[in-house]
N, C-alpha and C. Protein backbone atom coordinates (compact mmCIF):
# COMPACT_ATOMS: atom_id res chain seq x y z
N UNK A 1 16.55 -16.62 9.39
CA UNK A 1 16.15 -16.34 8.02
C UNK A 1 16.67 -17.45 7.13
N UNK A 2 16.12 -17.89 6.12
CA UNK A 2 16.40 -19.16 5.36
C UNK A 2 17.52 -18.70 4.40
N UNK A 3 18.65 -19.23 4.15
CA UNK A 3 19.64 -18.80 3.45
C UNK A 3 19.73 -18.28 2.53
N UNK A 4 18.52 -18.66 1.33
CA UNK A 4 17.65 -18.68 0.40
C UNK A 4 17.98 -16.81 0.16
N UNK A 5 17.32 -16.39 1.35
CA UNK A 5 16.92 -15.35 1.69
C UNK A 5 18.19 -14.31 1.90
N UNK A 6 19.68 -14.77 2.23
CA UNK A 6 20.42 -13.91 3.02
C UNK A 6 21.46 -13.61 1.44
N UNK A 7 22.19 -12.01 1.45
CA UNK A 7 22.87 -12.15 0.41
C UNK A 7 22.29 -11.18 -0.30
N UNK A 8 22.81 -11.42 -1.57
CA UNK A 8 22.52 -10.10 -2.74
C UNK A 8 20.59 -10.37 -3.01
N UNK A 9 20.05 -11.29 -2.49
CA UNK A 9 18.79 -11.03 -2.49
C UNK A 9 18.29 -9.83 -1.40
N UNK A 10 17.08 -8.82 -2.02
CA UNK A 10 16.64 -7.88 -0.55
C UNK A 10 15.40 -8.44 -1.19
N UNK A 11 14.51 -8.02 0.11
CA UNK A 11 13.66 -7.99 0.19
C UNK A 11 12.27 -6.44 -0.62
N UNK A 12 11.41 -6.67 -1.70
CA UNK A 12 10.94 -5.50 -1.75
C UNK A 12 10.53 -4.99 -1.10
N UNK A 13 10.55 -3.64 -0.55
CA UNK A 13 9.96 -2.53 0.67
C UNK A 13 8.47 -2.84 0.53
N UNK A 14 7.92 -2.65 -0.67
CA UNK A 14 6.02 -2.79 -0.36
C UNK A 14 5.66 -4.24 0.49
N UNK A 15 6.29 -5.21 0.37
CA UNK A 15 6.55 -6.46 0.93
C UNK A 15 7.42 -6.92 2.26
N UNK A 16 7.73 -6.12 2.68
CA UNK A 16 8.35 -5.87 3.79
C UNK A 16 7.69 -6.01 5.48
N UNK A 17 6.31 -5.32 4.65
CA UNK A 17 5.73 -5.69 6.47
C UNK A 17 5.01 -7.03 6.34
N UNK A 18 4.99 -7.72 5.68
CA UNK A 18 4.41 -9.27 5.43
C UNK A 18 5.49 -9.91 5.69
N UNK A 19 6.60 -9.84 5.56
CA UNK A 19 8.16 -10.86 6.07
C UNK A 19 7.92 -10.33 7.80
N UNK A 20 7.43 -9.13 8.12
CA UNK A 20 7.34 -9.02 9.33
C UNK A 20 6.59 -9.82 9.94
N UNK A 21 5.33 -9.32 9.55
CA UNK A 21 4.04 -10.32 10.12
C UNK A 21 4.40 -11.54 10.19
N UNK A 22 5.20 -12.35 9.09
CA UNK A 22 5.13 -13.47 8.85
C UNK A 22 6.41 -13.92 10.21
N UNK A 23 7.31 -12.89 10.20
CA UNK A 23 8.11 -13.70 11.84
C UNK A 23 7.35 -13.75 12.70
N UNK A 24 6.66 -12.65 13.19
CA UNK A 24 5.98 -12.23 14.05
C UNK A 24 5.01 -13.96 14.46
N UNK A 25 4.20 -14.19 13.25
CA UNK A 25 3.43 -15.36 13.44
C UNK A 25 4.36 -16.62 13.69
N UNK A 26 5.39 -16.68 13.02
CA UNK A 26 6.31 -17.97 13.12
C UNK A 26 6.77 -18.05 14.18
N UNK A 27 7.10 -16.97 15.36
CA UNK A 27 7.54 -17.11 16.10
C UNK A 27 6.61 -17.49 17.50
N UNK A 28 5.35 -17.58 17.02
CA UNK A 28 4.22 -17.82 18.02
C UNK A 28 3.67 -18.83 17.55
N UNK A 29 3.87 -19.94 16.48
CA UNK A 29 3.71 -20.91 16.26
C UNK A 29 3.41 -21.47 17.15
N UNK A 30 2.16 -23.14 16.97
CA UNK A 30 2.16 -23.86 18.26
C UNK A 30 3.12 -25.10 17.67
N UNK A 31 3.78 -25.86 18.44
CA UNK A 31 4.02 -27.25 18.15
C UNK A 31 3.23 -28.30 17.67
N UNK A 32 3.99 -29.12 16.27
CA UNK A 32 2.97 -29.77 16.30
C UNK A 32 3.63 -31.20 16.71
N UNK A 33 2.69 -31.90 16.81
CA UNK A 33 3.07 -33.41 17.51
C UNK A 33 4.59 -34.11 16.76
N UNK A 34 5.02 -34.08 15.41
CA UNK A 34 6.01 -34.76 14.79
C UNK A 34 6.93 -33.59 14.35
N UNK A 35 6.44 -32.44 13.94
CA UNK A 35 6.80 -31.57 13.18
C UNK A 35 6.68 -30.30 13.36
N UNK A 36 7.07 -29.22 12.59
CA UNK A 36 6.20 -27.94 12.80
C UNK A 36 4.98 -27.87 12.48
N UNK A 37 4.43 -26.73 13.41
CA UNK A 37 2.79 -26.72 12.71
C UNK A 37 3.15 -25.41 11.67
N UNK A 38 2.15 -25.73 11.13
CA UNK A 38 1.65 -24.64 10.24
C UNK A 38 0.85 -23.15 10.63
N UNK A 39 1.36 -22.53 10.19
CA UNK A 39 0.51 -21.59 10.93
C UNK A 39 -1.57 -21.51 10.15
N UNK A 40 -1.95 -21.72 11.23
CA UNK A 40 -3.58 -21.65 10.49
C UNK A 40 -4.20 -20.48 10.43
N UNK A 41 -5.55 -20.34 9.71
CA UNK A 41 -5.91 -19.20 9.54
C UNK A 41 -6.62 -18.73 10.79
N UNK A 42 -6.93 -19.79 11.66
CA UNK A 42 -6.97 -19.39 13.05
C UNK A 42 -6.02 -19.00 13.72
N UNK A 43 -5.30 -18.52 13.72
CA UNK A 43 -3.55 -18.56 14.22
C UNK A 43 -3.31 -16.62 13.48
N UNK A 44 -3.68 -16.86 12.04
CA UNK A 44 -4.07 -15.47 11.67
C UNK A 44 -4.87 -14.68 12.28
N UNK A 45 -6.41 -14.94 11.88
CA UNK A 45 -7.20 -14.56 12.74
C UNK A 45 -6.81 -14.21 14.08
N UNK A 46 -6.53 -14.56 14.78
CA UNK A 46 -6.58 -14.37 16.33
C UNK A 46 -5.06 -13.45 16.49
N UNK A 47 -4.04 -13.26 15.77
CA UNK A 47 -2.68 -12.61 15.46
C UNK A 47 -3.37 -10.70 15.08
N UNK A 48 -4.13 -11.13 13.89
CA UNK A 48 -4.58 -9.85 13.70
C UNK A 48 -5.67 -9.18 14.48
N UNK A 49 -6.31 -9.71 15.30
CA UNK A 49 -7.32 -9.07 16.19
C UNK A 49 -6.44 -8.88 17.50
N UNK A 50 -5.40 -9.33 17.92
CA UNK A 50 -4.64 -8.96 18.73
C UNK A 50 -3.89 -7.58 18.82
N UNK A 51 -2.99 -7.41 17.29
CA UNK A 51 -2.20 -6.74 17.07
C UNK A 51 -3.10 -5.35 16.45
N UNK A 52 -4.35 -5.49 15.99
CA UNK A 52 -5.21 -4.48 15.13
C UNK A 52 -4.58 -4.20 13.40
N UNK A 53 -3.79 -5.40 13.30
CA UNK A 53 -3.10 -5.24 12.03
C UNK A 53 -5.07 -5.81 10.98
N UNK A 54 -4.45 -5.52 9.76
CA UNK A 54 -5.82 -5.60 8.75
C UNK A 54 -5.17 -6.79 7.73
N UNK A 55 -4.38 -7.39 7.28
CA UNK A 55 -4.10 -8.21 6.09
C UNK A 55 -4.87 -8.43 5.24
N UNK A 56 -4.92 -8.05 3.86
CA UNK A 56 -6.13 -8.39 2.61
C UNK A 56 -5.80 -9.71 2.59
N UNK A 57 -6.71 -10.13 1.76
CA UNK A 57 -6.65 -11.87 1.30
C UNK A 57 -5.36 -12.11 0.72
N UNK A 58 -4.85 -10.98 -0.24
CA UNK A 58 -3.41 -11.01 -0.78
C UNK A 58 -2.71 -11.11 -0.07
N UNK A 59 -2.65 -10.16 1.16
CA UNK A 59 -1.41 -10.69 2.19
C UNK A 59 -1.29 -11.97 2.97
N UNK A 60 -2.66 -12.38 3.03
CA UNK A 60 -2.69 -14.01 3.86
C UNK A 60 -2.22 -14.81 2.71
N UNK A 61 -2.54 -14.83 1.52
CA UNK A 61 -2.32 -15.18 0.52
C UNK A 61 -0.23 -15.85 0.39
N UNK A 62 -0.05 -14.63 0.72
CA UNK A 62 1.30 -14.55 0.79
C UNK A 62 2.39 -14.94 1.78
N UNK A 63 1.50 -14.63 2.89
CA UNK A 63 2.12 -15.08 4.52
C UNK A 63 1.36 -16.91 4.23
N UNK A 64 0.60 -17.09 3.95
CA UNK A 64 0.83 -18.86 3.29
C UNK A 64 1.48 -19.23 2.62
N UNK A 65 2.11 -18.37 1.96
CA UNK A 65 2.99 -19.22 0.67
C UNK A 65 4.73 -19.39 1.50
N UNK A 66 4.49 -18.33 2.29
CA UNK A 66 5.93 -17.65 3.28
C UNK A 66 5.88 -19.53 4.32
N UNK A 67 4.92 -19.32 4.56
CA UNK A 67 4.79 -20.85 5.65
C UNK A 67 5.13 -21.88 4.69
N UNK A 68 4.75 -21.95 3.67
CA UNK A 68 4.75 -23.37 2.78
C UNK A 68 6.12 -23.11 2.83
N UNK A 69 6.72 -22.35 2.20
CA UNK A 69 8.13 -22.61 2.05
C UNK A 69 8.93 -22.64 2.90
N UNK A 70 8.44 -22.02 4.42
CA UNK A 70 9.23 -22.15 5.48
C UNK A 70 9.46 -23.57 5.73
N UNK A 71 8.30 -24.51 5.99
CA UNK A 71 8.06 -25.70 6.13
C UNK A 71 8.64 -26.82 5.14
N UNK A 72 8.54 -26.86 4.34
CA UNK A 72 9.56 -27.42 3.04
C UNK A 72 10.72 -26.90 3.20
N UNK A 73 11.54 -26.00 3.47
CA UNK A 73 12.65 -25.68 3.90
C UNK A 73 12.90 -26.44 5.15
N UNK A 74 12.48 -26.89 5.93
CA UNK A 74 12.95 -27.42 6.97
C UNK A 74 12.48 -28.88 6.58
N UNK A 75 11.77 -29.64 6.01
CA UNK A 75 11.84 -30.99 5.52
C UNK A 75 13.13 -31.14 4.76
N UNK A 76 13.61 -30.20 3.97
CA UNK A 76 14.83 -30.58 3.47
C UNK A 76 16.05 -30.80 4.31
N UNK A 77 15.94 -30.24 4.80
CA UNK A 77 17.21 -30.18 6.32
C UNK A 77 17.25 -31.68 6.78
């Protein structure tokens, strides 16, 4: 979890199963050649027809923004 994250920050409960999803996907990430990959919306796609999970556009919405910052978090490093 990004440090960012650990501490007197919680997480909101309605938002809660999207930090899930969003390990869930990070952790099935593919490699990318220099760097991390990103997770794509093919990577979604194929996550949620697996699992029978539904994500609105808001939640992809959000599980992208979760990647952007994952990824910029680790360029800073």
């Amino acid at each position: 979890m990004p440090p960012a994250l650990v501490g007197e920050h919680s997480l909101p409960e309605p938002l809660a199963h999207v930090w899930a999803w969003f390990c869930e996907l990070s952790n099935a990430r593919t490699p990318g050649a220099f760097a991390v990959a990103s997770i794509s919306y093919q990577d979604m796609e194929a996550w949620a027809r697996l699992t029978g999970h539904r994500p609105t556009a808001a939640e992809v919405a959000l599980l992208r923004e979760l990647d952007a910052a994952f990824i910029a978090s680790l360029r800073k490093e």
